[in-house]
Protein backbone atom coordinates (compact mmCIF):
# COMPACT_ATOMS: atom_id res chain seq x y z
CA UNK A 1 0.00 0.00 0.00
CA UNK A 2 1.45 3.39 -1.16
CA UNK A 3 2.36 5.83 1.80
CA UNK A 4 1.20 8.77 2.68
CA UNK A 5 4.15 10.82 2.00
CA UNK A 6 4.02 9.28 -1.66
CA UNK A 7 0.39 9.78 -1.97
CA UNK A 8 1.01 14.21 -1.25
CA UNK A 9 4.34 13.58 -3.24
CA UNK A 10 2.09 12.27 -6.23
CA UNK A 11 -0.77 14.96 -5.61
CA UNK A 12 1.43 17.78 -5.16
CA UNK A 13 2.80 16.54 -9.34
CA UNK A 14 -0.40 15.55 -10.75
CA UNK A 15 -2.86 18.33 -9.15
CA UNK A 16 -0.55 21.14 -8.47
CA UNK A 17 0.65 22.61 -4.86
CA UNK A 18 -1.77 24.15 -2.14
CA UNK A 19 -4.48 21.77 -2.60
CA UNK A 20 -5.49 21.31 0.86
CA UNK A 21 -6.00 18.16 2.97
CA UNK A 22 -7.68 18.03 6.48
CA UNK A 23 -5.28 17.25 9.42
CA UNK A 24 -1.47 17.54 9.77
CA UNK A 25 -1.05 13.85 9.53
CA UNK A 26 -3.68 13.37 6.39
CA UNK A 27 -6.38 10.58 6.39
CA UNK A 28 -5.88 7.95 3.07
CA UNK A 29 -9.45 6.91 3.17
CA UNK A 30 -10.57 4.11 1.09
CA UNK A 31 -13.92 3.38 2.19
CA UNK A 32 -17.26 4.61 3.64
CA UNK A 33 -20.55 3.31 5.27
CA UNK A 34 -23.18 4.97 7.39
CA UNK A 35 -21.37 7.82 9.59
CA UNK A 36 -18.44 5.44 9.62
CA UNK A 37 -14.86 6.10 7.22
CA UNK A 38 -12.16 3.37 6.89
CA UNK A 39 -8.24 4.13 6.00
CA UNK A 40 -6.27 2.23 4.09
CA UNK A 41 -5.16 -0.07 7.04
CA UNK A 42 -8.36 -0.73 7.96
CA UNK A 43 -9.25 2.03 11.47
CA UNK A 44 -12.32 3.18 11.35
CA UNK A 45 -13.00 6.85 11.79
CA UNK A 46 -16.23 8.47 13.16
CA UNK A 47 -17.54 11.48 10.34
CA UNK A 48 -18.39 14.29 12.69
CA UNK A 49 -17.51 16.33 9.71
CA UNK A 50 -18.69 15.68 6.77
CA UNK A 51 -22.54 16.83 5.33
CA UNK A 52 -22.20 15.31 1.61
CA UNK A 53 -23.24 12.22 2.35
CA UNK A 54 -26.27 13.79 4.09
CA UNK A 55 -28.09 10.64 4.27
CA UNK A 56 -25.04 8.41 5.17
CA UNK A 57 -21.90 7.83 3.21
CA UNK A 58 -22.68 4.78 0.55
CA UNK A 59 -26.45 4.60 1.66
CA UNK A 60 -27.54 1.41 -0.44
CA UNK A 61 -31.10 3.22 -1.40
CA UNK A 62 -28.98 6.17 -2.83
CA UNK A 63 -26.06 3.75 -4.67
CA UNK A 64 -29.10 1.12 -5.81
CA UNK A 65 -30.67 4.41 -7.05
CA UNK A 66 -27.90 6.01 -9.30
CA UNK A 67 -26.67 1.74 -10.87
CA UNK A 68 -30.11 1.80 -11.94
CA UNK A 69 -30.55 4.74 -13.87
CA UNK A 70 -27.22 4.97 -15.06
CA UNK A 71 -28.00 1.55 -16.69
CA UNK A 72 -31.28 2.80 -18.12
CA UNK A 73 -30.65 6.57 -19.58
CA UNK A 74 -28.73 9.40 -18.78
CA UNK A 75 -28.65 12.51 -20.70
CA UNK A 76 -29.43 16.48 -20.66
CA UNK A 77 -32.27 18.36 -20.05
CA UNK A 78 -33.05 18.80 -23.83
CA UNK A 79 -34.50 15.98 -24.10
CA UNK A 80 -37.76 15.33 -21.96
CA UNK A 81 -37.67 12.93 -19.48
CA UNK A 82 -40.35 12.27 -15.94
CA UNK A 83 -37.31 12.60 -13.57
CA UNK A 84 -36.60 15.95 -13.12
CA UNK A 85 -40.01 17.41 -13.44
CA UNK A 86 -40.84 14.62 -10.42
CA UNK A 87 -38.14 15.39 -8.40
CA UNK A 88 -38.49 19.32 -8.62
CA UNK A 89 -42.25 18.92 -8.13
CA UNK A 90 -41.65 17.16 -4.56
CA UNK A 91 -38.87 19.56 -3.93
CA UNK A 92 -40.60 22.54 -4.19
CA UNK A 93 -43.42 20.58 -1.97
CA UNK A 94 -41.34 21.61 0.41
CA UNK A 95 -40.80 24.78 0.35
CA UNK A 96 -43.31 28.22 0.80
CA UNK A 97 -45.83 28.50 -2.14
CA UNK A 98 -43.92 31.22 -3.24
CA UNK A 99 -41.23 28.88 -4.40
CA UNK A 100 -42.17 26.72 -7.00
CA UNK A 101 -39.88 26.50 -9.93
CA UNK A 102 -36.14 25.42 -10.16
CA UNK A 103 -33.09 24.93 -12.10
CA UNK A 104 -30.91 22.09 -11.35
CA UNK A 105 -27.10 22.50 -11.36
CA UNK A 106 -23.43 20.69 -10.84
CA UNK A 107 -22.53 22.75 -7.75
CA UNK A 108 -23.75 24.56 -5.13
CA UNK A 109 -21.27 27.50 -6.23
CA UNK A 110 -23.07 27.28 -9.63
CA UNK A 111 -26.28 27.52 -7.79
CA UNK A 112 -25.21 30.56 -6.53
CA UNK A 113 -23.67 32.26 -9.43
CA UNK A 114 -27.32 31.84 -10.81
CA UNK A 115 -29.09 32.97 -7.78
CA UNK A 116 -26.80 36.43 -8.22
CA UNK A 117 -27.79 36.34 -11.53
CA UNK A 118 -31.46 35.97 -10.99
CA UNK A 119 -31.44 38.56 -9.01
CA UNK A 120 -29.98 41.13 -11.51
CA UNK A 121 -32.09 40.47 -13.96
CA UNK A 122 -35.00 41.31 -11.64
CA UNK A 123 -33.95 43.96 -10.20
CA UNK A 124 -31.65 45.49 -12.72
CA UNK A 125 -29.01 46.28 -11.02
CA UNK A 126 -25.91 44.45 -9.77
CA UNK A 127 -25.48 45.50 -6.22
CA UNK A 128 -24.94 42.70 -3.05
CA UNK A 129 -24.24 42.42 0.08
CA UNK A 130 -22.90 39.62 2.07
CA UNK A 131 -21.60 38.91 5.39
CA UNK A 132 -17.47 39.58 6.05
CA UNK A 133 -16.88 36.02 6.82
CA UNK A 134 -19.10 33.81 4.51
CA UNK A 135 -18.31 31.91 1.91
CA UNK A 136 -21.03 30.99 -1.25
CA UNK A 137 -18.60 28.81 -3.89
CA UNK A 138 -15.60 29.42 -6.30
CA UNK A 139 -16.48 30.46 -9.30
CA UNK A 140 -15.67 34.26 -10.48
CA UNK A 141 -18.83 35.94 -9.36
CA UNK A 142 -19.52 34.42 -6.06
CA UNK A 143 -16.00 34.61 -5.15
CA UNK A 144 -16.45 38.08 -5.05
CA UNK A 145 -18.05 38.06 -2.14
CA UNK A 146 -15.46 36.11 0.21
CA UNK A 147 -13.30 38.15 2.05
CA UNK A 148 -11.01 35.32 3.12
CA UNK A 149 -9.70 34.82 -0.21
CA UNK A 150 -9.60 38.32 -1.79
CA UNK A 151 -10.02 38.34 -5.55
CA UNK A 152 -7.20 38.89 -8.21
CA UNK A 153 -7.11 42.84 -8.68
CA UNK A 154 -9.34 43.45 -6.07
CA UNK A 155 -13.15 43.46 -5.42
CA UNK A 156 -15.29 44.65 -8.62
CA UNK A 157 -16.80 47.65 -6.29
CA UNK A 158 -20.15 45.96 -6.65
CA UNK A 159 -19.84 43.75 -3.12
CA UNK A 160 -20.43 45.31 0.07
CA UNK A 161 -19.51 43.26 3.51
CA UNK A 162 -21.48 43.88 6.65
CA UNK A 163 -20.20 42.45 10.07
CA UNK A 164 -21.13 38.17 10.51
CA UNK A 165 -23.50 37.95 13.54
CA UNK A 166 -21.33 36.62 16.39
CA UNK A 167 -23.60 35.74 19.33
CA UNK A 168 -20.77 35.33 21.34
CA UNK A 169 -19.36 38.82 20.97
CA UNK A 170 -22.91 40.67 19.47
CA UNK A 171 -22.82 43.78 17.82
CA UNK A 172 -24.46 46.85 19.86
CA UNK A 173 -23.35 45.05 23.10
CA UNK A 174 -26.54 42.78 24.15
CA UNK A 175 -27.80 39.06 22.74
CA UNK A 176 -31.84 40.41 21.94
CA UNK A 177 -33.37 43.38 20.11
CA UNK A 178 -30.22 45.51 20.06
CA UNK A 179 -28.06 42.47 18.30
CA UNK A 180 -30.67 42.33 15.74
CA UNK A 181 -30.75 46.00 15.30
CA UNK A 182 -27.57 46.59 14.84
CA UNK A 183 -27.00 44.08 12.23
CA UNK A 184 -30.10 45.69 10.61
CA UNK A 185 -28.56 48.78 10.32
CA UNK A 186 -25.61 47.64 8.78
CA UNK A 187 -27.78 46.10 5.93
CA UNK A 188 -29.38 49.65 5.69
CA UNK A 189 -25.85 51.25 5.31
CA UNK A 190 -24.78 48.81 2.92
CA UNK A 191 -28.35 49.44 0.63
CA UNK A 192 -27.43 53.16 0.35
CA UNK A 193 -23.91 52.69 -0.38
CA UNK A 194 -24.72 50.70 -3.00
CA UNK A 195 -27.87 52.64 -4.52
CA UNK A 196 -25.35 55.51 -4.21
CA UNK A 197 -23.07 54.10 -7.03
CA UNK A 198 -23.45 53.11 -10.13
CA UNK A 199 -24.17 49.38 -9.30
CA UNK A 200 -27.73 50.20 -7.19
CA UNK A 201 -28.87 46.97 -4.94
CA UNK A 202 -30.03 43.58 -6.34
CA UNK A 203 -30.06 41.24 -3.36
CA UNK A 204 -28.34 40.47 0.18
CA UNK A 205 -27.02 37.07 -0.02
CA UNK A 206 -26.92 34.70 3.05
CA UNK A 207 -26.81 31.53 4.81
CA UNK A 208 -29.36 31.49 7.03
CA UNK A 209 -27.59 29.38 9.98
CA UNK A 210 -24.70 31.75 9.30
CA UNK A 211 -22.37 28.10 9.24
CA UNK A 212 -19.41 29.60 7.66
CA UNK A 213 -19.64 32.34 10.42
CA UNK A 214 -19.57 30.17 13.16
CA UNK A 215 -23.36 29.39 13.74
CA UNK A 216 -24.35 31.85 16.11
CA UNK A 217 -27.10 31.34 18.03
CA UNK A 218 -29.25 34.12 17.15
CA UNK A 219 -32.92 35.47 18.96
CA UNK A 220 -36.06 34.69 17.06
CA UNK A 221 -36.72 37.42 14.23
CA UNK A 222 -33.22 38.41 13.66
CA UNK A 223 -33.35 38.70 10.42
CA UNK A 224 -36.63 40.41 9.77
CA UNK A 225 -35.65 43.75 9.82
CA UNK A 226 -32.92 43.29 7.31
CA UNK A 227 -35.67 41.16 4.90
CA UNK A 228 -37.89 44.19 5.57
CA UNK A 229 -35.16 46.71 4.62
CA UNK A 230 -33.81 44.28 1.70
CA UNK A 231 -37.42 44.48 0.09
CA UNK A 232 -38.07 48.72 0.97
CA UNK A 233 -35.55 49.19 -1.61
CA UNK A 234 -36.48 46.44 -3.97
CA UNK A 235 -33.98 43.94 -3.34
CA UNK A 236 -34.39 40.05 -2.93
CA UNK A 237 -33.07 37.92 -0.62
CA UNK A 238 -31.37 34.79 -1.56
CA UNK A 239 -30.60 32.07 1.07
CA UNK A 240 -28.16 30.00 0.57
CA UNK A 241 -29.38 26.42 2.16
CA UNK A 242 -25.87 24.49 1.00
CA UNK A 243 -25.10 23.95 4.81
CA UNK A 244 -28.23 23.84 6.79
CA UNK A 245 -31.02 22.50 4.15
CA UNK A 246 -32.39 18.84 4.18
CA UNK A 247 -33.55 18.85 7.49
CA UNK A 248 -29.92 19.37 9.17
CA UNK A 249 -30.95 22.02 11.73
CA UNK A 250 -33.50 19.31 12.95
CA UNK A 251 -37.06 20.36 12.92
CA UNK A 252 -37.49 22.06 9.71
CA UNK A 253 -36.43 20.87 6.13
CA UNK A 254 -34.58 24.87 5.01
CA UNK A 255 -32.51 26.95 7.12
CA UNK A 256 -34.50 30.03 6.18
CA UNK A 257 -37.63 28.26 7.89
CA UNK A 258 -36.00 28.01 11.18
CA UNK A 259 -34.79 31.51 10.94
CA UNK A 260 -38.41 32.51 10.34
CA UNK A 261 -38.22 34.08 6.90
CA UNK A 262 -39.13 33.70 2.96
CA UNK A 263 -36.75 34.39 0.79
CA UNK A 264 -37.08 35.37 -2.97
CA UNK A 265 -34.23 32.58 -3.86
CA UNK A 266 -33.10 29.61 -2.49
CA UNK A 267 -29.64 27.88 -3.16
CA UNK A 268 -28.59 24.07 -2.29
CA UNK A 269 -25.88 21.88 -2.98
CA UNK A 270 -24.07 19.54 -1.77
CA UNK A 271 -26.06 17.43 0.59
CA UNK A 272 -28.61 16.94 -2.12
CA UNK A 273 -27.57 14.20 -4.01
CA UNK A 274 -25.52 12.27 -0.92
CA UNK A 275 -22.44 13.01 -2.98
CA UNK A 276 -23.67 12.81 -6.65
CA UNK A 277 -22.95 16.13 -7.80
CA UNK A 278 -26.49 18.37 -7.95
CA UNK A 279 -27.48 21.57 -7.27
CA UNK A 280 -30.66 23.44 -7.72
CA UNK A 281 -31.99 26.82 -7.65
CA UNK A 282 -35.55 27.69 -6.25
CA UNK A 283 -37.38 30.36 -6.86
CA UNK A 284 -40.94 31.86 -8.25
CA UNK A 285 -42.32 31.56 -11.71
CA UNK A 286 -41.76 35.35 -12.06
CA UNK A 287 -38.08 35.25 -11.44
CA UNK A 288 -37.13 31.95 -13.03
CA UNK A 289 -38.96 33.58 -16.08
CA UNK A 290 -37.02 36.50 -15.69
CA UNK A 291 -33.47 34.81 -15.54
CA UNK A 292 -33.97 32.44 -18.85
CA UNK A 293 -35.30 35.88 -20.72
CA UNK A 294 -32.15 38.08 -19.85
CA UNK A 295 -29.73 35.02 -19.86
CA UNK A 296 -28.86 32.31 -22.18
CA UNK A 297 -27.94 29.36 -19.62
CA UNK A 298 -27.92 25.80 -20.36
CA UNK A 299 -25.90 22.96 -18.20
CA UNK A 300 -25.28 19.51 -19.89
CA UNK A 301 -25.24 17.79 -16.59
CA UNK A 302 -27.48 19.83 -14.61
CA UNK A 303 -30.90 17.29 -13.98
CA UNK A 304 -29.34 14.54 -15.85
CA UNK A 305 -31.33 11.51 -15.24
CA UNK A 306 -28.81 9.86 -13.02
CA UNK A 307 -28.49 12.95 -10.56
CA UNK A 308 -32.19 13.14 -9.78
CA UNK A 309 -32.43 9.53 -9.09
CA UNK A 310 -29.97 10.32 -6.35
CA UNK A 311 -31.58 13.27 -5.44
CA UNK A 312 -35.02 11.88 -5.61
CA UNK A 313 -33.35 8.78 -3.18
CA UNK A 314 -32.15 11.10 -0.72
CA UNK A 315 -35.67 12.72 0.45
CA UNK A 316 -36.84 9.25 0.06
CA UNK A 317 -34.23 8.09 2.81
CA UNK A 318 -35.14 10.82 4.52
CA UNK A 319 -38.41 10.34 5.38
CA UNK A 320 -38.53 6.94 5.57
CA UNK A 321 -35.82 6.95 8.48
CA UNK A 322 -37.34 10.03 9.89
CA UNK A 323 -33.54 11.97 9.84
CA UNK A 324 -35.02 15.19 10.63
CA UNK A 325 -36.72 14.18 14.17
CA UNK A 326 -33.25 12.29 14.60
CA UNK A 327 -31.23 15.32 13.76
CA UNK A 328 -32.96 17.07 16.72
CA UNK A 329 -33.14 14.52 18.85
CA UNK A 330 -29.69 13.30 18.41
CA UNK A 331 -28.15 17.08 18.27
CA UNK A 332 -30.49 18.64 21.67
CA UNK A 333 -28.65 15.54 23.10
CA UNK A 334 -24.59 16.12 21.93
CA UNK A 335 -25.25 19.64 22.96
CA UNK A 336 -26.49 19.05 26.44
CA UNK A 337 -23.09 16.68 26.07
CA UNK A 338 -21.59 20.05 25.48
CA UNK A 339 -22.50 21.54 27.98
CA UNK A 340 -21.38 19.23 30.57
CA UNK A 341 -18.01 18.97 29.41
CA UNK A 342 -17.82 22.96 29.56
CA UNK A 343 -18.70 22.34 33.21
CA UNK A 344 -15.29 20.85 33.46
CA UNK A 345 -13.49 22.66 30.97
CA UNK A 346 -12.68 26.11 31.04
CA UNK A 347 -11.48 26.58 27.55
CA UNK A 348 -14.85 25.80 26.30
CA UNK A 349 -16.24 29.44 25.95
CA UNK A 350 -19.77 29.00 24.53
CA UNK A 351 -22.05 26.05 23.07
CA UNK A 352 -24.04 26.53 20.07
CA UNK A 353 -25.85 24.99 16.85
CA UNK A 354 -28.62 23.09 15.70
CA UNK A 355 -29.96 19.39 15.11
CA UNK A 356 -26.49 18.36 13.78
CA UNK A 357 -24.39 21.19 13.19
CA UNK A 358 -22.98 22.02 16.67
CA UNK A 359 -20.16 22.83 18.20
CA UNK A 360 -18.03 24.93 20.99
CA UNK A 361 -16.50 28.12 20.83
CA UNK A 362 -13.00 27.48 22.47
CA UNK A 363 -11.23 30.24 24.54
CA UNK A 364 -7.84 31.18 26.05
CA UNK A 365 -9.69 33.11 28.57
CA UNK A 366 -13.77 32.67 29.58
CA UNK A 367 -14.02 36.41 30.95
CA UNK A 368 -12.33 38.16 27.92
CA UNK A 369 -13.78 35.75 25.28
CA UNK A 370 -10.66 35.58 24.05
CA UNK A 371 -10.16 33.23 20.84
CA UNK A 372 -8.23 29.96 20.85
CA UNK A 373 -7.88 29.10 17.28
CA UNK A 374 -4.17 27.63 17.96
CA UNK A 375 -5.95 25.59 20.39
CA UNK A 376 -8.75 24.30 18.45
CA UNK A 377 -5.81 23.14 15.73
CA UNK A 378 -4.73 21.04 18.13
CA UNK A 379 -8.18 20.06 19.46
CA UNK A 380 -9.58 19.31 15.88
CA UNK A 381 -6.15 17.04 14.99
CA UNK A 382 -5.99 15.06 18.42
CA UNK A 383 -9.67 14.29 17.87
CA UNK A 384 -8.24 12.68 14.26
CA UNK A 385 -5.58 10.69 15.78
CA UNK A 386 -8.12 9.39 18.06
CA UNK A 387 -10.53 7.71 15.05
CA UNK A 388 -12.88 10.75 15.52
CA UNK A 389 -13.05 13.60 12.10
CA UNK A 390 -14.51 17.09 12.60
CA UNK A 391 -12.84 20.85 12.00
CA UNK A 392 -12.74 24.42 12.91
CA UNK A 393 -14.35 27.96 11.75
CA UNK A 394 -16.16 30.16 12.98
CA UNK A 395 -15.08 34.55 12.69
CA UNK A 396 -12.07 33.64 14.95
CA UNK A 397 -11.32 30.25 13.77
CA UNK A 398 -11.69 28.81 16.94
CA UNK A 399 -15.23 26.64 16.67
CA UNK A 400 -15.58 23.32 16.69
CA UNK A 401 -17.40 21.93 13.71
CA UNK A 402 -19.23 19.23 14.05
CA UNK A 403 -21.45 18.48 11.29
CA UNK A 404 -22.20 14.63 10.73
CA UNK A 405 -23.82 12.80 8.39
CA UNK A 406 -27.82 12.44 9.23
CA UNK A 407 -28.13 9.19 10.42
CA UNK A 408 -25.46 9.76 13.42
CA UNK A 409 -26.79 8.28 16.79
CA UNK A 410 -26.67 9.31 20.41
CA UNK A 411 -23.96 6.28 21.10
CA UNK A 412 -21.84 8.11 18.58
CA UNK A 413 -22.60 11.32 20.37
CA UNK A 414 -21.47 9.51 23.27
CA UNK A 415 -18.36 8.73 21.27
CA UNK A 416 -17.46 11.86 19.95
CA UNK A 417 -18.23 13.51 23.63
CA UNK A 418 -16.01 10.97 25.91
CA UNK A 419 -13.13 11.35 23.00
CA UNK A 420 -13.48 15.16 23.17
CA UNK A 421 -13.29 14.88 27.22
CA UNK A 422 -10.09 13.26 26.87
CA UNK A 423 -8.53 15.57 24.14
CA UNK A 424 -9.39 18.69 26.44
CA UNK A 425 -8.05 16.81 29.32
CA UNK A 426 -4.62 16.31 27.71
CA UNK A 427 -4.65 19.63 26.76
């Protein structure tokens, strides 16, 4: 069996330098099954990370799904074909009545590009704004709205960043009314600035579990006063549901629907096709209308037959094995874990999350909130060595992500949380 030393050696001359891999020591993984990965010499590793395989990696529903249809037909979308006009139809079941068309796509990145593009040819105009620490995809457009990796020659002057909610640290100094004030007035500054220049304002762009900003745990209605000032001056809102759609926040199937809003778009991605690359873009009539008038956009592999058999699989895995009600039970349960263990810890700083995407904010010191990211390095890596896979982000880099696939029980919660104990106790 090739080592792993060969294996970068090889990667870094086939694919190029600064690809990334998780972990200082990386993880050759040559199999998958349930919430379970296995390396190349056979350890098993718990996934506490990993929310492609939504339903499970290598679900046999999902696989049995794709060998079928792959031995039947697959082709494009310009041809017609039952599959995606059933899958989109129970999609969109989902979903407000508001939002009842879609395009499928490759990516969730594509999704968005779309979405921004939507918007403008709504509205107009070209204008958005987006949190300082988020991240919506790679390609040229939505990079543009990533401050962690800024563009080549700059930002196009059509982008404007307002402060990621941090619960932990909340802007205008207290957790309720004032937080969520504050963060609406920051929209409302970035909507003039933009309707000031030549751009105007097309839309505010957003996950609504703010995952990429370190899933804050924000008071009910925080976000209606930005929706309300997005729409005053004829923006949309487009929610980007890569992270927390499919029923990960536990209790409701979108992100947007536990943060108590409608957008005008919705975005997903990865999770949607347990791995089998699909996207999609919801929306209204109106505004689907409106994008295939002012743009000419066609995807070869975007609803292929294949994809939405996978797709179509995954809500049927879903509700069959009831992975929402699981997601909350299972996640109320690793948090109250959580909570205990910061009890005995003192570098644990704060708890937060959702159904299953939790984690702990980890401090050098409780009373100044002071951020460990060093420390969570080391927390996130020992956790590897000890058959247990998760990461870090968060504003300061310094929360622990924990993000499993669906089907993940409270015994592996009891796993994860009695491995953690002993990482925190070493350190």
């Amino acid at each position: 069996m090739t080592g792993n030393a060969d294996l970068i050696a090889r990667r870094e001359r086939l694919l190029g330098r600064n690809m990334s891999l998780f972990y200082e020591e990386p993880v050759h993984l040559v199999r998958g099954e349930g919430v379970w990965l296995f390396d190349a010499d056979g350890r098993r590793y718990l996934d506490c990370y990993n929310n492609v395989p939504h339903v499970g990696h290598c679900h046999p529903r999902v696989t049995e799904a794709i060998a079928r249809q792959a031995s039947t037909l697959n082709t494009h979308t310009r041809y017609l074909h039952e599959g995606i006009l059933d899958y989109v139809e129970r999609l969109t079941a989902t979903f407000d009545n508001s939002l009842d068309t879609a395009i499928l796509t490759c990516t969730g990145s594509e999704a968005n590009d779309v979405a921004l593009r939507m918007a403008q040819a709504v509205t107009g105009k070209t204008g958005v704004i987006a949190t300082d620490h988020t991240y919506h995809g790679n390609t040229v457009a939505v990079s543009q709205l990533s401050t962690r990796m800024p563009p080549v020659g700059g930002f196009g002057g059509h982008v404007r960043h307002v402060p990621a909610p941090d619960s932990y640290r909340p802007l205008g100094g207290e957790p309720g009314a004032a937080f969520a004030a504050a963060f609406t007035a920051k929209v409302e500054e970035a909507i003039a600035s933009l309707e000031a220049s030549p751009h105007g304002f097309s839309a505010l762009i957003i996950d609504p579990f703010f995952a990429n900003e370190g899933f804050p745990e924000l008071p009910a209605g925080f976000l209606d006063g930005a929706v309300a000032a997005v729409r005053k001056a004829g923006g949309l809102v487009i929610a980007d549901e890569v992270q927390p759609g499919f029923g990960r926040t536990g209790g409701h199937m979108w992100g947007h629907q536990k943060a108590g809003i409608v957008p005008d778009i919705v975005t997903l991605g990865k999770p949607m096709g347990n791995g089998h690359p699909i996207g999609g873009v919801v929306a209204g009539a109106d505004m689907l209308n409106a994008f295939r008038k002012a743009f000419r956009y066609f995807n070869t592999f975007g609803g292929n037959p294949v994809s939405c058999a996978a797709a179509m699989a995954v809500l049927d895995v879903i509700e069959t094995e009831k992975l929402i009600e699981n997601a909350a039970d299972v996640g109320a349960y690793a948090k109250a874990g959580l909570t205990r263990l910061a009890e005995k810890h003192g570098m644990i700083g704060d708890i937060r999350g959702s159904g299953l995407f939790f984690g702990a904010e980890l401090v050098i010191d409780r009373a100044e909130k002071t951020p460990a990211s060093t420390l969570a390095t080391k927390v996130v890596n020992a956790m590897r060595e000890r058959g247990v896979l998760m990461g870090k982000l968060g504003i300061h880099q310094c929360t622990t992500k924990i993000r499993p696939p669906m089907p993940f029980t409270r015994d592996n919660a009891d796993f994860m949380l009695s491995t953690l104990d002993d990482v925190l106790s070493g350190l």
